[in-house]
N, C-alpha and C. Protein backbone atom coordinates (compact mmCIF):
# COMPACT_ATOMS: atom_id res chain seq x y z
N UNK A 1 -103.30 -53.11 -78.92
CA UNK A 1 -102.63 -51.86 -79.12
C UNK A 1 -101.34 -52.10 -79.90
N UNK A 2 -101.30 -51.38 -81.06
CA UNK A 2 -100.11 -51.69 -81.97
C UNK A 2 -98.71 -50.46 -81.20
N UNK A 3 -97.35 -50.91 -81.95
CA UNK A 3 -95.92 -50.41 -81.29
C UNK A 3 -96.45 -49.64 -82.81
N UNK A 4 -95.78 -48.10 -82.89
CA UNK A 4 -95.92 -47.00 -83.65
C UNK A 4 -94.24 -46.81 -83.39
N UNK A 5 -93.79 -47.01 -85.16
CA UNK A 5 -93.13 -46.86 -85.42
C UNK A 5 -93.09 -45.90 -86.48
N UNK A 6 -91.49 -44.93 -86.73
CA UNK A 6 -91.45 -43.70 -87.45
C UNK A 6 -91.38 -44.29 -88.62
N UNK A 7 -92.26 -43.73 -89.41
CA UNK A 7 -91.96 -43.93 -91.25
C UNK A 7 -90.50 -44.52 -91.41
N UNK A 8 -89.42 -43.82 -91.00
CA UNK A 8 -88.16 -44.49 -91.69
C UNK A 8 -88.07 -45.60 -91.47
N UNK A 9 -88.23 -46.55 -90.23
CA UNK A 9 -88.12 -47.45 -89.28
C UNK A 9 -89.12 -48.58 -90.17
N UNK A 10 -90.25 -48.23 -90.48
CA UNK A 10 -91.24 -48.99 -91.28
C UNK A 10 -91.11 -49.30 -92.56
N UNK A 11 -90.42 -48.21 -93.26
CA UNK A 11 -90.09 -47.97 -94.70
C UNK A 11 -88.46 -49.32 -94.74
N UNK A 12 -87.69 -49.11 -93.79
CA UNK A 12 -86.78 -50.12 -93.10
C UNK A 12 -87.09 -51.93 -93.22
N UNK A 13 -88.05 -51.19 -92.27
CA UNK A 13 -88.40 -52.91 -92.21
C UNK A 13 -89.40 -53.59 -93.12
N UNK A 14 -90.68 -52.88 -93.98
CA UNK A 14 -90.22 -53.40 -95.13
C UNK A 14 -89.56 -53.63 -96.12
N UNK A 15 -88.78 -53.00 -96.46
CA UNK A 15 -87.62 -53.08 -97.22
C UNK A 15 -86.68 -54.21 -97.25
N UNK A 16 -86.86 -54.87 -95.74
CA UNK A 16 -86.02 -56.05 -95.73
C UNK A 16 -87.11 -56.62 -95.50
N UNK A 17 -87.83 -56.63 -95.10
CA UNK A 17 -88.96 -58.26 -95.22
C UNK A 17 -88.84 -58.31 -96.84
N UNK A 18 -89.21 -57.40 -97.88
CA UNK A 18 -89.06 -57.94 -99.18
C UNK A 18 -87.95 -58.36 -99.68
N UNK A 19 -86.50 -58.07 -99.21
CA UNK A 19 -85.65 -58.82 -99.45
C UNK A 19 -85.38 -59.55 -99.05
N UNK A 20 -85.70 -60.31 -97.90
CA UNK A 20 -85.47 -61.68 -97.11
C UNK A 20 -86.54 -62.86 -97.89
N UNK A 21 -87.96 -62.14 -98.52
CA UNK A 21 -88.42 -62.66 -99.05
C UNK A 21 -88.09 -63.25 -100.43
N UNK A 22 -87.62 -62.53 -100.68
CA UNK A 22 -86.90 -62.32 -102.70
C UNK A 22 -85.76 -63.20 -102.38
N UNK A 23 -85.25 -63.46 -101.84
CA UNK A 23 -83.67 -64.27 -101.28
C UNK A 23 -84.18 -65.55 -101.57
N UNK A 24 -85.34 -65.65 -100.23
CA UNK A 24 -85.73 -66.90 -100.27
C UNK A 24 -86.58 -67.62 -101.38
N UNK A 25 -87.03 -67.17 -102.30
CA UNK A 25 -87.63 -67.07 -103.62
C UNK A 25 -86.75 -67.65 -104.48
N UNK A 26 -85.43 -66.39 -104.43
CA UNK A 26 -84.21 -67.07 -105.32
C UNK A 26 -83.72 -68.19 -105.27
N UNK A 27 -83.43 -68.64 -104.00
CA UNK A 27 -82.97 -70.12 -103.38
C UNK A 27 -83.60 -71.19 -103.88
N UNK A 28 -85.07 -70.83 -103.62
CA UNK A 28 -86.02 -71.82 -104.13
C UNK A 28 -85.93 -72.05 -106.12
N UNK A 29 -85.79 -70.74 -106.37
CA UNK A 29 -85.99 -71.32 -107.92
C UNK A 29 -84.72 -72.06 -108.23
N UNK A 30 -83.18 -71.31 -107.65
CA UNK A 30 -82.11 -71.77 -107.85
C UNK A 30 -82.19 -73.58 -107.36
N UNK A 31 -82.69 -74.07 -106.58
CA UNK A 31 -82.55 -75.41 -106.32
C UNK A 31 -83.65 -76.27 -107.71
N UNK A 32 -84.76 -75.21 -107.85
CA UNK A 32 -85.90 -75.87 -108.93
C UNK A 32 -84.93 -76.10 -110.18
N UNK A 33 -84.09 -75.27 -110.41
CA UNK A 33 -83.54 -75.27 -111.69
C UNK A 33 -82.50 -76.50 -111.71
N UNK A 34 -81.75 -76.05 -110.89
CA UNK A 34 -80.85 -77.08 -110.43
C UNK A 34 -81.63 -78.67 -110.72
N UNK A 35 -82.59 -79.08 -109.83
CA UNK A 35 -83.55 -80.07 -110.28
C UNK A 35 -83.55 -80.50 -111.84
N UNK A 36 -84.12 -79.33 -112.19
CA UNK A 36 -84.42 -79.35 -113.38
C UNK A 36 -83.60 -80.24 -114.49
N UNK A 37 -82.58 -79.41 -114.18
CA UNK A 37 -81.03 -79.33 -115.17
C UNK A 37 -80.58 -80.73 -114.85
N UNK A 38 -80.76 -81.72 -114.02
CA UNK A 38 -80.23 -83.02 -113.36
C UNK A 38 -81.14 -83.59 -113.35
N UNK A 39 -82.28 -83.57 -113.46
CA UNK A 39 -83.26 -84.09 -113.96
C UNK A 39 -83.06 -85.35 -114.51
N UNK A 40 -82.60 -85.24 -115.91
CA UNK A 40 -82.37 -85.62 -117.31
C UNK A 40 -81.33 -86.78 -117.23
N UNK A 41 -80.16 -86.77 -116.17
CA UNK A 41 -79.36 -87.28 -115.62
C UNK A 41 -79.37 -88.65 -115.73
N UNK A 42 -78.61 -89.82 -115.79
CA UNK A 42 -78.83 -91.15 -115.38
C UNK A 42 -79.21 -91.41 -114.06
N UNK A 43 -78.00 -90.49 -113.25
CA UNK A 43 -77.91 -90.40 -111.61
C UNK A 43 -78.21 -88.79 -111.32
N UNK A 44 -79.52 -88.15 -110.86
CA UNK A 44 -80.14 -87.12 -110.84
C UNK A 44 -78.92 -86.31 -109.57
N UNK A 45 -79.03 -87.60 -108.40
CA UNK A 45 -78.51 -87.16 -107.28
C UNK A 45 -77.29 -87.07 -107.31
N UNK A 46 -75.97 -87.33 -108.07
CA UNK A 46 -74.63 -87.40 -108.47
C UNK A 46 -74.40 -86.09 -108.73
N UNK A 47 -75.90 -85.48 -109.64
CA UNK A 47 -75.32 -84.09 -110.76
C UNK A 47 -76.25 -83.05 -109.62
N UNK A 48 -76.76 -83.54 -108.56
CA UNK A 48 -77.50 -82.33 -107.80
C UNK A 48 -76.14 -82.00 -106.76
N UNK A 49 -74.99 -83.35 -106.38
CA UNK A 49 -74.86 -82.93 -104.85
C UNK A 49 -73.45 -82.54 -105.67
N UNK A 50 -73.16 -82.45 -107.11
CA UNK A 50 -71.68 -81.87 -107.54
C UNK A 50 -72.21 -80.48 -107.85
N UNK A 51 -73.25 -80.03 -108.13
CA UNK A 51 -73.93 -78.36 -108.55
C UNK A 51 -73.92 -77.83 -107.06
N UNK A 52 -74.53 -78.56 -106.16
CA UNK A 52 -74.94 -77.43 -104.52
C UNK A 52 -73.69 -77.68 -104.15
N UNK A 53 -72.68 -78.54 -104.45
CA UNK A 53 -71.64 -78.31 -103.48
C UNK A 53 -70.26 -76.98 -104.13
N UNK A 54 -71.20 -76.14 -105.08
CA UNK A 54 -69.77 -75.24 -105.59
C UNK A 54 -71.20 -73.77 -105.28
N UNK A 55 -70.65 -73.22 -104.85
CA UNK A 55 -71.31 -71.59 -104.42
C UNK A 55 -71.91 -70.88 -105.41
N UNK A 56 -71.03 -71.01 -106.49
CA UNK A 56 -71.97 -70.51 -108.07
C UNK A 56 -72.96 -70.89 -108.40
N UNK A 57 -73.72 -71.95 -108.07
CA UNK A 57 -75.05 -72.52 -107.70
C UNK A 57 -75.95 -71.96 -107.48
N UNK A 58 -75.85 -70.58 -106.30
CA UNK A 58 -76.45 -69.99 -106.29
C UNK A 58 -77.34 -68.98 -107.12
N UNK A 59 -76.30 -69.06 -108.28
CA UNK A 59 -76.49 -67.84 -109.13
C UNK A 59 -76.28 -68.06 -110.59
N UNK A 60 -76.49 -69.27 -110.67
CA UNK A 60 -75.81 -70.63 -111.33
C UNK A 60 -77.13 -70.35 -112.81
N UNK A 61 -77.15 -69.83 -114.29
CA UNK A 61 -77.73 -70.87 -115.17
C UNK A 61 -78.00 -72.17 -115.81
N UNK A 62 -78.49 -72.10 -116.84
CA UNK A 62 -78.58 -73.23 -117.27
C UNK A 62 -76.87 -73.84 -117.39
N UNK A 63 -76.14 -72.31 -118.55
CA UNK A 63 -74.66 -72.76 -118.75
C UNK A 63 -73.74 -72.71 -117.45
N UNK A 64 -74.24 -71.63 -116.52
CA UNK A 64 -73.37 -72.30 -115.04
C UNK A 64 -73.34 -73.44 -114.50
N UNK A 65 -74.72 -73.94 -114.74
CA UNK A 65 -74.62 -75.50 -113.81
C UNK A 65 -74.03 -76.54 -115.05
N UNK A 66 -73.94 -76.56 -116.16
CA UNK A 66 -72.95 -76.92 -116.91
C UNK A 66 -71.28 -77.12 -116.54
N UNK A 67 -71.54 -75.64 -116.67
CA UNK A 67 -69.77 -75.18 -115.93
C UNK A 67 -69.50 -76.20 -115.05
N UNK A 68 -70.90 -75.85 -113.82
CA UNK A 68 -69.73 -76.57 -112.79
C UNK A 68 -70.02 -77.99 -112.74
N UNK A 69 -70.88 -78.86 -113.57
CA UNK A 69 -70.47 -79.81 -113.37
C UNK A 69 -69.24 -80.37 -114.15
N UNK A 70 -68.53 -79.82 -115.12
CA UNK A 70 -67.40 -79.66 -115.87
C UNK A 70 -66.48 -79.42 -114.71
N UNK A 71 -66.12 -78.70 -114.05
CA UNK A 71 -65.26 -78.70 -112.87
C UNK A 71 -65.08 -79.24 -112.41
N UNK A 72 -66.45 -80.30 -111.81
CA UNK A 72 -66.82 -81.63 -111.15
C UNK A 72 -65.49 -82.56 -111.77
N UNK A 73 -65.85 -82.58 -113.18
CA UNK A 73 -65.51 -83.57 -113.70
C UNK A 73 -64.22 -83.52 -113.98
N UNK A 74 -63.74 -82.18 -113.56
CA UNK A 74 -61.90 -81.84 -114.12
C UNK A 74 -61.65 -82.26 -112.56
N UNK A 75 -61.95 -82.11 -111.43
CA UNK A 75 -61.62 -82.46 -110.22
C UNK A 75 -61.58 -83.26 -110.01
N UNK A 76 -62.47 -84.38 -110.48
CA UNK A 76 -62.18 -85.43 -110.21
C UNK A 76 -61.29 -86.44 -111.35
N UNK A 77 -61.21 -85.54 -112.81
CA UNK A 77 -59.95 -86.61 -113.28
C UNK A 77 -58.73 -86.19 -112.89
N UNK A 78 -58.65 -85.05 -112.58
CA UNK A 78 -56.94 -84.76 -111.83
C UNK A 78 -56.84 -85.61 -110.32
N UNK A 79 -57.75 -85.97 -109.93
CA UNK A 79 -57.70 -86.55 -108.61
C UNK A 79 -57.50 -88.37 -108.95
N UNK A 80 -57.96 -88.92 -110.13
CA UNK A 80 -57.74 -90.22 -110.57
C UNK A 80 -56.26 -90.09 -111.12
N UNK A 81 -56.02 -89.41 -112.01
CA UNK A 81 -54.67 -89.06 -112.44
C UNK A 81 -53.64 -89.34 -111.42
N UNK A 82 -53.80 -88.62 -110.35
CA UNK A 82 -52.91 -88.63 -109.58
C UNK A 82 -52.91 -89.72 -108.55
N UNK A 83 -54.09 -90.41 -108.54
CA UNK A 83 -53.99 -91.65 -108.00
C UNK A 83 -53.22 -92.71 -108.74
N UNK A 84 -53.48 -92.72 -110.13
CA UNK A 84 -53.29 -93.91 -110.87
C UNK A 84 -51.58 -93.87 -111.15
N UNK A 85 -50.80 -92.27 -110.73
CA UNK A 85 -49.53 -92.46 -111.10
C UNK A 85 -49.06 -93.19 -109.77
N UNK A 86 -49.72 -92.78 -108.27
CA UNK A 86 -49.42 -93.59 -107.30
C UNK A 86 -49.51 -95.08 -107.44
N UNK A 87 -50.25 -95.53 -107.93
CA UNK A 87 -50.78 -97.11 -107.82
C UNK A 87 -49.39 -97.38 -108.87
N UNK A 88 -49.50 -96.81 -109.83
CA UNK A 88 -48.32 -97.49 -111.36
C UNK A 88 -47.06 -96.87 -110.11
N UNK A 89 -46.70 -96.24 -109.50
CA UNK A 89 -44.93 -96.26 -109.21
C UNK A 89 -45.20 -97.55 -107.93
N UNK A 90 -46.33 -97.91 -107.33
CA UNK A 90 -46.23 -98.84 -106.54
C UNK A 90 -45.75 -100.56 -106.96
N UNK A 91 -46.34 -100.35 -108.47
CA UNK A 91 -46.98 -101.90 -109.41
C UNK A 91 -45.64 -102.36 -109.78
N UNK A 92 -45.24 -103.69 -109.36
CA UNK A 92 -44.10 -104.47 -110.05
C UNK A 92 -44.25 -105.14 -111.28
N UNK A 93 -45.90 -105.53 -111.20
CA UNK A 93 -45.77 -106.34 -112.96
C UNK A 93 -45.89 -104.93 -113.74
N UNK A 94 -45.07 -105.52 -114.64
CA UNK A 94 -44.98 -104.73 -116.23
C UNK A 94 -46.62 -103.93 -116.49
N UNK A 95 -46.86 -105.20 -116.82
CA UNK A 95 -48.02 -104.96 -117.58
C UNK A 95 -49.06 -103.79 -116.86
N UNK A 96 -49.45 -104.29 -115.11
CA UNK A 96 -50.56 -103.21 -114.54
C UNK A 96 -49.81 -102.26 -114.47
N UNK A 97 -48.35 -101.93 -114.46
CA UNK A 97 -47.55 -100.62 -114.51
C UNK A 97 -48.68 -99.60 -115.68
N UNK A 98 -47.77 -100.50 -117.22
CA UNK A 98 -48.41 -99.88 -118.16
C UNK A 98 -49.49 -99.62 -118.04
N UNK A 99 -50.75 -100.38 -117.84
CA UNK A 99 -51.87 -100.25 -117.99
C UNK A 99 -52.24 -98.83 -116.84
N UNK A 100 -51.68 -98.59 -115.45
CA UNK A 100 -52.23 -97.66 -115.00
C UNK A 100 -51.53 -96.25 -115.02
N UNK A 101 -50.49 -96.75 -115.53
CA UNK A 101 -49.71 -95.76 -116.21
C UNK A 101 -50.80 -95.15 -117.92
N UNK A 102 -51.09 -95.90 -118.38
CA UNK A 102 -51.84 -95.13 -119.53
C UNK A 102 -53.16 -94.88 -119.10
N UNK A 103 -53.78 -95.48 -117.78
CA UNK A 103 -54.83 -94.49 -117.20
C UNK A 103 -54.85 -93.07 -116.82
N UNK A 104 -53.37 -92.66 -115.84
CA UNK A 104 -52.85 -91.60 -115.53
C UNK A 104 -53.04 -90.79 -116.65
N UNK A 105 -52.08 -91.70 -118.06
CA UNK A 105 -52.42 -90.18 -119.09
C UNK A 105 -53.26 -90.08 -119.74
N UNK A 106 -54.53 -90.75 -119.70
CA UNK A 106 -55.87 -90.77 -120.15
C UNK A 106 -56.40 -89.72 -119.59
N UNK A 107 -56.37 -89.64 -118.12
CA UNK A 107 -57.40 -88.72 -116.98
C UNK A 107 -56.24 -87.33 -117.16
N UNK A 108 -54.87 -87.34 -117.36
CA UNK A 108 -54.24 -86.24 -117.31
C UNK A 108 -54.67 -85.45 -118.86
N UNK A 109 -54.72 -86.32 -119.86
CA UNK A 109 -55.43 -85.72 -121.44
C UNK A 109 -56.90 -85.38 -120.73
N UNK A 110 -57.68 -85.98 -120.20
CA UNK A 110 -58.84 -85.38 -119.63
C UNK A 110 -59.01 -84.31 -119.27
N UNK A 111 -58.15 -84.08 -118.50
CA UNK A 111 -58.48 -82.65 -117.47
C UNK A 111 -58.43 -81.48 -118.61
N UNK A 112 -57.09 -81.43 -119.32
CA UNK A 112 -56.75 -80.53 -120.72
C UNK A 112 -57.94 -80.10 -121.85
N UNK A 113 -58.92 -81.62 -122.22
CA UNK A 113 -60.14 -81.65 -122.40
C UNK A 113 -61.08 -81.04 -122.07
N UNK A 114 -61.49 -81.48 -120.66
CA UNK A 114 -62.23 -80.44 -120.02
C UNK A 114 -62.37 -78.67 -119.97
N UNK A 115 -60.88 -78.55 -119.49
CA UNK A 115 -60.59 -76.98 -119.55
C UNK A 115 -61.30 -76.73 -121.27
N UNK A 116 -60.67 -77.16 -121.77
CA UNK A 116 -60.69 -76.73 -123.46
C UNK A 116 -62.26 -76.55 -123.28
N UNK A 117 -63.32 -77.75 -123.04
CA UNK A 117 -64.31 -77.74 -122.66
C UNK A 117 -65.30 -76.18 -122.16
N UNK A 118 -64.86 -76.06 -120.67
CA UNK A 118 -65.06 -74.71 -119.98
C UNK A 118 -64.89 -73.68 -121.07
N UNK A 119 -63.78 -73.54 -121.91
CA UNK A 119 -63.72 -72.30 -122.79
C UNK A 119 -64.81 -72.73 -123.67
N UNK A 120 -65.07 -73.61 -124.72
CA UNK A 120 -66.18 -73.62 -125.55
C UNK A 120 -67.22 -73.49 -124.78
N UNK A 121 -67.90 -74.16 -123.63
CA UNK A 121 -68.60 -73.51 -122.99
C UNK A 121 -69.41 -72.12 -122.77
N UNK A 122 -68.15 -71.32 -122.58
CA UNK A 122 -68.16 -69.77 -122.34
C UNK A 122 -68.74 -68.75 -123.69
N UNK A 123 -67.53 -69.94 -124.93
CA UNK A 123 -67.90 -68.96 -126.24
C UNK A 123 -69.18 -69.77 -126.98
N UNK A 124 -69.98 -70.54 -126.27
CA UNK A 124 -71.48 -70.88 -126.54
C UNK A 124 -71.09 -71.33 -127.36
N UNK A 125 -69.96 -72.51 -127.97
CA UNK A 125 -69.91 -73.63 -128.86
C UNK A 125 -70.20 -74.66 -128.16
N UNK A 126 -71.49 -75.17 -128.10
CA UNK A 126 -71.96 -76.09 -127.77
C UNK A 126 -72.06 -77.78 -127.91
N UNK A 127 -71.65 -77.61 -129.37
CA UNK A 127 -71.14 -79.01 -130.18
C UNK A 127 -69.59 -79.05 -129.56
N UNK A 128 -68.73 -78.18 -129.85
CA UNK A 128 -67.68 -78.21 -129.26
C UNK A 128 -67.03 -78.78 -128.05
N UNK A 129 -68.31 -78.27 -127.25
CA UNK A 129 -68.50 -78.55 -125.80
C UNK A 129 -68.30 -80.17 -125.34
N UNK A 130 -69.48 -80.29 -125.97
CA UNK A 130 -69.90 -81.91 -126.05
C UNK A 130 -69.28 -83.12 -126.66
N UNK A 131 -68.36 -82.55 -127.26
CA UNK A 131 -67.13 -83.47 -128.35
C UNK A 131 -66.08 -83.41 -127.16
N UNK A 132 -65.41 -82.45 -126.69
CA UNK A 132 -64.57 -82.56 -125.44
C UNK A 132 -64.85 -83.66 -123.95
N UNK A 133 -65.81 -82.77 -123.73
CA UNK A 133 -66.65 -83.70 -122.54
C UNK A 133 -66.78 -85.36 -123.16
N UNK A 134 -67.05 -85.49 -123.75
CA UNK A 134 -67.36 -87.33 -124.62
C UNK A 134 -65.57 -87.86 -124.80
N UNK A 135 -64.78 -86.19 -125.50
CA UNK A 135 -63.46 -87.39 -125.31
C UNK A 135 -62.81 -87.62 -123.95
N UNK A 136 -63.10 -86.62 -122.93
CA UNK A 136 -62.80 -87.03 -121.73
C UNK A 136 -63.48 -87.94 -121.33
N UNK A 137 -64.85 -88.20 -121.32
CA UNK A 137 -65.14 -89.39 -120.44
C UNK A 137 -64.48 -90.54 -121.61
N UNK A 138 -64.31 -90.33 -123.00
CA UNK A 138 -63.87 -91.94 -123.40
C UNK A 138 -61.94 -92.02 -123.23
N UNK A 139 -61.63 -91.26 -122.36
CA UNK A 139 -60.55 -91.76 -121.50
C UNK A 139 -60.70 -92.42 -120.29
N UNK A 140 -61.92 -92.33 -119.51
CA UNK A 140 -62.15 -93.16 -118.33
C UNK A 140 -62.76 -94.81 -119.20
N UNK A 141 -63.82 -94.32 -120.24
CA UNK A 141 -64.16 -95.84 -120.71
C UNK A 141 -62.73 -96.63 -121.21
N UNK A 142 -61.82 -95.83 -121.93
CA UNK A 142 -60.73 -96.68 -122.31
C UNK A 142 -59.57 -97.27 -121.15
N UNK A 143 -59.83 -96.40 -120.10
CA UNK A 143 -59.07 -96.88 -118.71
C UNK A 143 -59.43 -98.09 -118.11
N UNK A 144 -60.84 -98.14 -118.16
CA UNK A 144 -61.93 -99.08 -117.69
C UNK A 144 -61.41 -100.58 -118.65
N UNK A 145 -61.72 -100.36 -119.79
CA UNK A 145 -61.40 -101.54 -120.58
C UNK A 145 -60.19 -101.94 -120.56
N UNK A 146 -58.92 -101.19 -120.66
CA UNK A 146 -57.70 -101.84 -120.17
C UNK A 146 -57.41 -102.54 -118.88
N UNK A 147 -57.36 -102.02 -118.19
CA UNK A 147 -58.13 -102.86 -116.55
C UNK A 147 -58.57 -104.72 -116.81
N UNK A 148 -59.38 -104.15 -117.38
CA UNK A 148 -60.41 -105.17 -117.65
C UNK A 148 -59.47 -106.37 -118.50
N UNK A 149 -59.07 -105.89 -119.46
CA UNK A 149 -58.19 -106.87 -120.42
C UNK A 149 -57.33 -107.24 -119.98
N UNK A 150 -56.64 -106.52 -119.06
CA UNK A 150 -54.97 -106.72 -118.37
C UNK A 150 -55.33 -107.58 -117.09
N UNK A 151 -56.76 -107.43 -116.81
CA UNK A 151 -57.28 -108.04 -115.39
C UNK A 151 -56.09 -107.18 -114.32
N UNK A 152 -56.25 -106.02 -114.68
CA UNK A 152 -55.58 -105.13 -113.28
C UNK A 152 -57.40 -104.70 -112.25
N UNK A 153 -56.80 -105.08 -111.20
CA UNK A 153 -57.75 -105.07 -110.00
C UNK A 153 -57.58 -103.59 -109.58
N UNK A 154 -58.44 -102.35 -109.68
CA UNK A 154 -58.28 -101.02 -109.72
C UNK A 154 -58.99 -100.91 -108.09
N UNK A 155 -58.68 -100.67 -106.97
CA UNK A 155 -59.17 -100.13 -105.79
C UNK A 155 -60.77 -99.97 -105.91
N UNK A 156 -61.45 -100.39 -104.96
CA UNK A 156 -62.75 -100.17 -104.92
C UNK A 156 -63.34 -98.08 -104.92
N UNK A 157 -62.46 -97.53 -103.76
CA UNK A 157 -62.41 -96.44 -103.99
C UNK A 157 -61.82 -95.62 -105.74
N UNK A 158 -61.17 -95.81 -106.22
CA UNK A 158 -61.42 -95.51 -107.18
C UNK A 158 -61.95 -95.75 -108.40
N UNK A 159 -62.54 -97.51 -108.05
CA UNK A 159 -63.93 -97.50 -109.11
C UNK A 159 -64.64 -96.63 -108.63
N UNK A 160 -65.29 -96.70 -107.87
CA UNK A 160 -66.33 -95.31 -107.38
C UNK A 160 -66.46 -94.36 -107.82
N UNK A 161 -64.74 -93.39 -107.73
CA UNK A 161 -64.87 -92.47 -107.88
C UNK A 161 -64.71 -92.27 -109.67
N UNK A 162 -64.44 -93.29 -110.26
CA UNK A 162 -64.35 -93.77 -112.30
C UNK A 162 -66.16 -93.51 -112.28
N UNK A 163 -66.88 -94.84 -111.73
CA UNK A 163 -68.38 -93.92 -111.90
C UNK A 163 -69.02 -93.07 -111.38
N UNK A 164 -68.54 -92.17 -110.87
CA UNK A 164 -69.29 -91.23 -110.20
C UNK A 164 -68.63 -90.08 -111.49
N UNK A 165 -67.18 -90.21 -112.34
CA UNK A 165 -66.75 -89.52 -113.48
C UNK A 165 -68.22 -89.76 -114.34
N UNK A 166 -68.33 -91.01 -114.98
CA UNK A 166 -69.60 -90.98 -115.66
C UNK A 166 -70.80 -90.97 -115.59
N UNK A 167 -71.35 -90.70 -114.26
CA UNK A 167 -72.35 -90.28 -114.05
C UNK A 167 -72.30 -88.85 -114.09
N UNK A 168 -71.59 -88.09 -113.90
CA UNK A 168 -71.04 -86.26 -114.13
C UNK A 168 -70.56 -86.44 -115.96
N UNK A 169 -69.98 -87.20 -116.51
CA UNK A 169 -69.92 -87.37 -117.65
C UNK A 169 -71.31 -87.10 -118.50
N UNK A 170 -72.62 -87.85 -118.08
CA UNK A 170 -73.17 -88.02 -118.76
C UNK A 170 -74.48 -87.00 -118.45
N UNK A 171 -74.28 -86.85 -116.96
CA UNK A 171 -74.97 -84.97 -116.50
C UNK A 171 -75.07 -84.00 -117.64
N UNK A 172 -73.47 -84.00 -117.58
CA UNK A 172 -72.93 -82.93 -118.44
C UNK A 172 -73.23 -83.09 -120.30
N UNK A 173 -73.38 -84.13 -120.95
CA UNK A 173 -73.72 -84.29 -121.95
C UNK A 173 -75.22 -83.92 -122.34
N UNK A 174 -75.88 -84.41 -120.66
CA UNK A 174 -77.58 -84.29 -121.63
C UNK A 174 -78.34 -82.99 -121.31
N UNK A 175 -77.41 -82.12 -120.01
CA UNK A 175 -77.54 -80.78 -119.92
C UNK A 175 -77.51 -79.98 -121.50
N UNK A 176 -76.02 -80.17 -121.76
CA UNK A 176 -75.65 -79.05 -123.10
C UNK A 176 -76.18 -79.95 -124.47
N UNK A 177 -76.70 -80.63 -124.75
CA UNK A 177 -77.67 -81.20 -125.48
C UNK A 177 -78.88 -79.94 -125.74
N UNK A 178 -79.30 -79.83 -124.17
CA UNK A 178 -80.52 -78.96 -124.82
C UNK A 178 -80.37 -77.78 -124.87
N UNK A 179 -79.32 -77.25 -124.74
CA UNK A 179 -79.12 -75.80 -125.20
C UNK A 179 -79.37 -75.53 -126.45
């Protein structure tokens, strides 16, 4: 024996079964795409867990998940930046001063990059895009190589967080490639 419910009540409740359904539909393609778009990636899982972890994701294109891995990548050079001026006011030799002192303004020209970035982005200059993004990450490669030459010993935590820049570096390059 079925519960008899009034037309409105039915008209109701499907109405939301098809939108609970359609939600969950969306979610699903939004993560397929997401996939998709990181795919291409060196590190697939670097450029999936910097896209699901910003809310626009949800609703996110091809050029949103762009965007935000560009954000990714401005967040985390303002966050090296500001490490590397800590480490240089800590440093007594000269030299790792300088050297992480011209990391600081490598990742601080970065971030400026980036933004500039986000706007070409927006106005669908795509070459544009990709010339920014490349000179920001070749401020982390040129950080990297000074290091290296000066033999300054850079924190394990922020090597990490230098490749986890170019692995979002290079997300972001082979995304807006195929636009």
């Amino acid at each position: 024996m079925g519960i008899a419910l009034p037309l409105s009540h039915l008209s109701l409740l499907l109405l939301l079964s098809i939108s609970f359904n359609h939600v969950g539909h969306l979610v699903s393609a939004d993560d397929t795409l997401i996939q998709l778009q990181c795919h291409n990636a060196e590190v697939p899982s670097t450029c999936i867990q910097c896209v699901k972890s910003d809310p626009r994701s949800q609703s996110a294109d091809k050029v949103g998940i762009a965007a935000i891995i560009i954000t990714c990548l401005s967040n985390n050079a303002k966050t090296l930046s500001k490490n590397m001026t800590v480490l240089a006011s800590a440093a007594h030799d000269k030299n790792v001063k300088m050297v992480l002192q011209s990391c600081e303004k490598g990742f601080s020209v970065a971030t400026t990059d980036l933004a500039n970035a986000t706007n070409m982005l927006g106005n669908k200059d795509y070459d544009k895009t990709n010339g920014l993004v490349s000179a920001a990450l070749r401020q982390e490669v040129d950080c990297n190589q000074y290091a290296s030459e000066y033999k300054v010993t850079i924190p394990y935590r922020m090597v990490y967080d230098m490749r986890v820049y170019e692995e979002l570096s290079d997300a972001a390059l082979r995304i807006i490639d195929r636009f």
